[in-house]
C-alpha atoms as a PDB file:
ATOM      1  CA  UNK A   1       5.346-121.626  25.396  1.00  0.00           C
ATOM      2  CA  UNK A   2       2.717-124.338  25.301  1.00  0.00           C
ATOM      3  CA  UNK A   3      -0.352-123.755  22.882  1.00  0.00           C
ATOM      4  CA  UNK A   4      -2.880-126.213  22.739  1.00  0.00           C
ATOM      5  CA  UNK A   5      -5.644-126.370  19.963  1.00  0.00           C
ATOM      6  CA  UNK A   6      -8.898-128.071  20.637  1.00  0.00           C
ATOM      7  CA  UNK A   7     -10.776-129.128  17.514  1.00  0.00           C
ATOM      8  CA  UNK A   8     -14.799-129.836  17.979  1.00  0.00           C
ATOM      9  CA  UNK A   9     -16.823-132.260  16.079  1.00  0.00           C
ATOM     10  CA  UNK A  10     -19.626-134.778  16.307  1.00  0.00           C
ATOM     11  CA  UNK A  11     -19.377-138.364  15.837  1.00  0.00           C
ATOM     12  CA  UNK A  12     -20.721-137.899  11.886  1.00  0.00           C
ATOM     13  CA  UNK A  13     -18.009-135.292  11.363  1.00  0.00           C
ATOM     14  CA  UNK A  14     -15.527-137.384  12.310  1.00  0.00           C
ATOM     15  CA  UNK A  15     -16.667-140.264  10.700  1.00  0.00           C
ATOM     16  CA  UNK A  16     -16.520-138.189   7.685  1.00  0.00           C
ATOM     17  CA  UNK A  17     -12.910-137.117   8.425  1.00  0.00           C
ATOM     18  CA  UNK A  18     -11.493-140.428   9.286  1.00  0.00           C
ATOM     19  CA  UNK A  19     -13.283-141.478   5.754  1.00  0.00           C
ATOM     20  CA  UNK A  20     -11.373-138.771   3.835  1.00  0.00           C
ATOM     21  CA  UNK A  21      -8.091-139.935   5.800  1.00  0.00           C
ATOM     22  CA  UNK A  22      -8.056-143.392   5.772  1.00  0.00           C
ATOM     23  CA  UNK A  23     -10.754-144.301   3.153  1.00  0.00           C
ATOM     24  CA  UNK A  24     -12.499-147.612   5.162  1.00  0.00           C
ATOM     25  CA  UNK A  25     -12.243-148.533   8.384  1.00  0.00           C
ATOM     26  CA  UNK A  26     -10.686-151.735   7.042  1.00  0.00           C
ATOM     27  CA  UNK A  27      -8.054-150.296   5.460  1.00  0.00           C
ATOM     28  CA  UNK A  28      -7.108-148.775   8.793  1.00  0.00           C
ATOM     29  CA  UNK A  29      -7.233-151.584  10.093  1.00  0.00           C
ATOM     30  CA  UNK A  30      -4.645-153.323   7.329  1.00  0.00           C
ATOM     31  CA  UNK A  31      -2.053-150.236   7.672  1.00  0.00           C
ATOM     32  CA  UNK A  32      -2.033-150.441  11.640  1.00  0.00           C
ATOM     33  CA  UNK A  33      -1.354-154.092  11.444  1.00  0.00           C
ATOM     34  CA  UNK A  34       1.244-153.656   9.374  1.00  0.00           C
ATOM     35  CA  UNK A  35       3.225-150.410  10.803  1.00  0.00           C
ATOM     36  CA  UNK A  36       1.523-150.708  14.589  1.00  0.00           C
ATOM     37  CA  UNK A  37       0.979-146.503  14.525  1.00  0.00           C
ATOM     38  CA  UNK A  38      -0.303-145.652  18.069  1.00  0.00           C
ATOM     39  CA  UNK A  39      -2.400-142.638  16.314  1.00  0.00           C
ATOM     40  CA  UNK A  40      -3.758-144.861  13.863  1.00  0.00           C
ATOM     41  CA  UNK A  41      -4.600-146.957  16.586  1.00  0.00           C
ATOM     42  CA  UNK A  42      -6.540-144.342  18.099  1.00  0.00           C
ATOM     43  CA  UNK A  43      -8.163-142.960  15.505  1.00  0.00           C
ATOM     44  CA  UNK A  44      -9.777-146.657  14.586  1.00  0.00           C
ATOM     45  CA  UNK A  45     -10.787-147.041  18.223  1.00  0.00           C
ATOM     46  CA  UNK A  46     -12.582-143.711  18.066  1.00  0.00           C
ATOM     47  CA  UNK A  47     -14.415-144.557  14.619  1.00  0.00           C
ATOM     48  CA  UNK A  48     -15.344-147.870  15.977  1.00  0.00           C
ATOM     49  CA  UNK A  49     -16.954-146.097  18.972  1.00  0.00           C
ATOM     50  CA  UNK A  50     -18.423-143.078  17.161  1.00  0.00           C
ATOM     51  CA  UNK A  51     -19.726-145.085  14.246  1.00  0.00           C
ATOM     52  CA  UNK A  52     -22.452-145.980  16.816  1.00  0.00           C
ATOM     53  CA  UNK A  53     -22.271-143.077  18.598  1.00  0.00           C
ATOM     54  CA  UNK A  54     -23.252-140.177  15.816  1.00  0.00           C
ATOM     55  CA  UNK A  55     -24.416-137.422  17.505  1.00  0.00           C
ATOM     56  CA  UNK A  56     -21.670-137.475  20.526  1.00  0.00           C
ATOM     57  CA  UNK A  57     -18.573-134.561  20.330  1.00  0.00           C
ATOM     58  CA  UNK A  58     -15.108-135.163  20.021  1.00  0.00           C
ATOM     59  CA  UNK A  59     -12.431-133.392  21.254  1.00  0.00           C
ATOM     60  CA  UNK A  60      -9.593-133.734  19.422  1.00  0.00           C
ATOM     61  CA  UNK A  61      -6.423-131.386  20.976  1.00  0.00           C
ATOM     62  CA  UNK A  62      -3.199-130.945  19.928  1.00  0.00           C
ATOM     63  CA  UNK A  63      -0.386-129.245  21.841  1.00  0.00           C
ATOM     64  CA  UNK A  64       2.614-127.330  20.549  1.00  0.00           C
ATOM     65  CA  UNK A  65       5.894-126.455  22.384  1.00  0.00           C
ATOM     66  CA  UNK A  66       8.125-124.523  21.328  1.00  0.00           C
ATOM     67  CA  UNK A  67      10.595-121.239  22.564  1.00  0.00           C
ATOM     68  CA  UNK A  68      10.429-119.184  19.910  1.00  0.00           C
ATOM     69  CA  UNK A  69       7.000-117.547  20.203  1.00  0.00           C
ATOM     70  CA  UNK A  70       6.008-115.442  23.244  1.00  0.00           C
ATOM     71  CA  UNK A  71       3.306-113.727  24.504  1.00  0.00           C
ATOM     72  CA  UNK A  72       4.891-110.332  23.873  1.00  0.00           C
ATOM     73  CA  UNK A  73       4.772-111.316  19.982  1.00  0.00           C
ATOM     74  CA  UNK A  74       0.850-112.820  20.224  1.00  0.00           C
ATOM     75  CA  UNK A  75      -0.016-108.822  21.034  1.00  0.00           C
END
């Protein structure tokens, strides 16, 4: 089974999120250089763009696979 979760915010909120994560964008910046994290590469191209982009929505999603849950036990 495949669920995916889809996680809504504006460009402030996820500012705000990135801040509570990372701390500064600069510091993002210094731990991608130094471990080259595609996420973290990602997530500073995002707050580069949304940092000037406030009141646009982000759609984060993350996808989960796994056989052990079924529809029959979602019921």
């Amino acid at each position: 089974m495949i669920i995916t979760l889809v996680k809504k915010l504006s460009g402030r909120e996820f500012i705000q999120e990135m801040e509570n994560t990372y701390k500064s964008m600069s510091e993002l910046e210094k731990t991608f250089k130094r471990t080259n994290n595609m996420k973290m590469y990602v997530d500073l191209e995002n707050w580069k763009y949304y940092s000037n982009h406030l009141d646009e929505t982000i759609e984060l999603s993350e996808s989960l696979i796994t056989d052990k849950l079924h529809l029959n036990d979602l019921v």
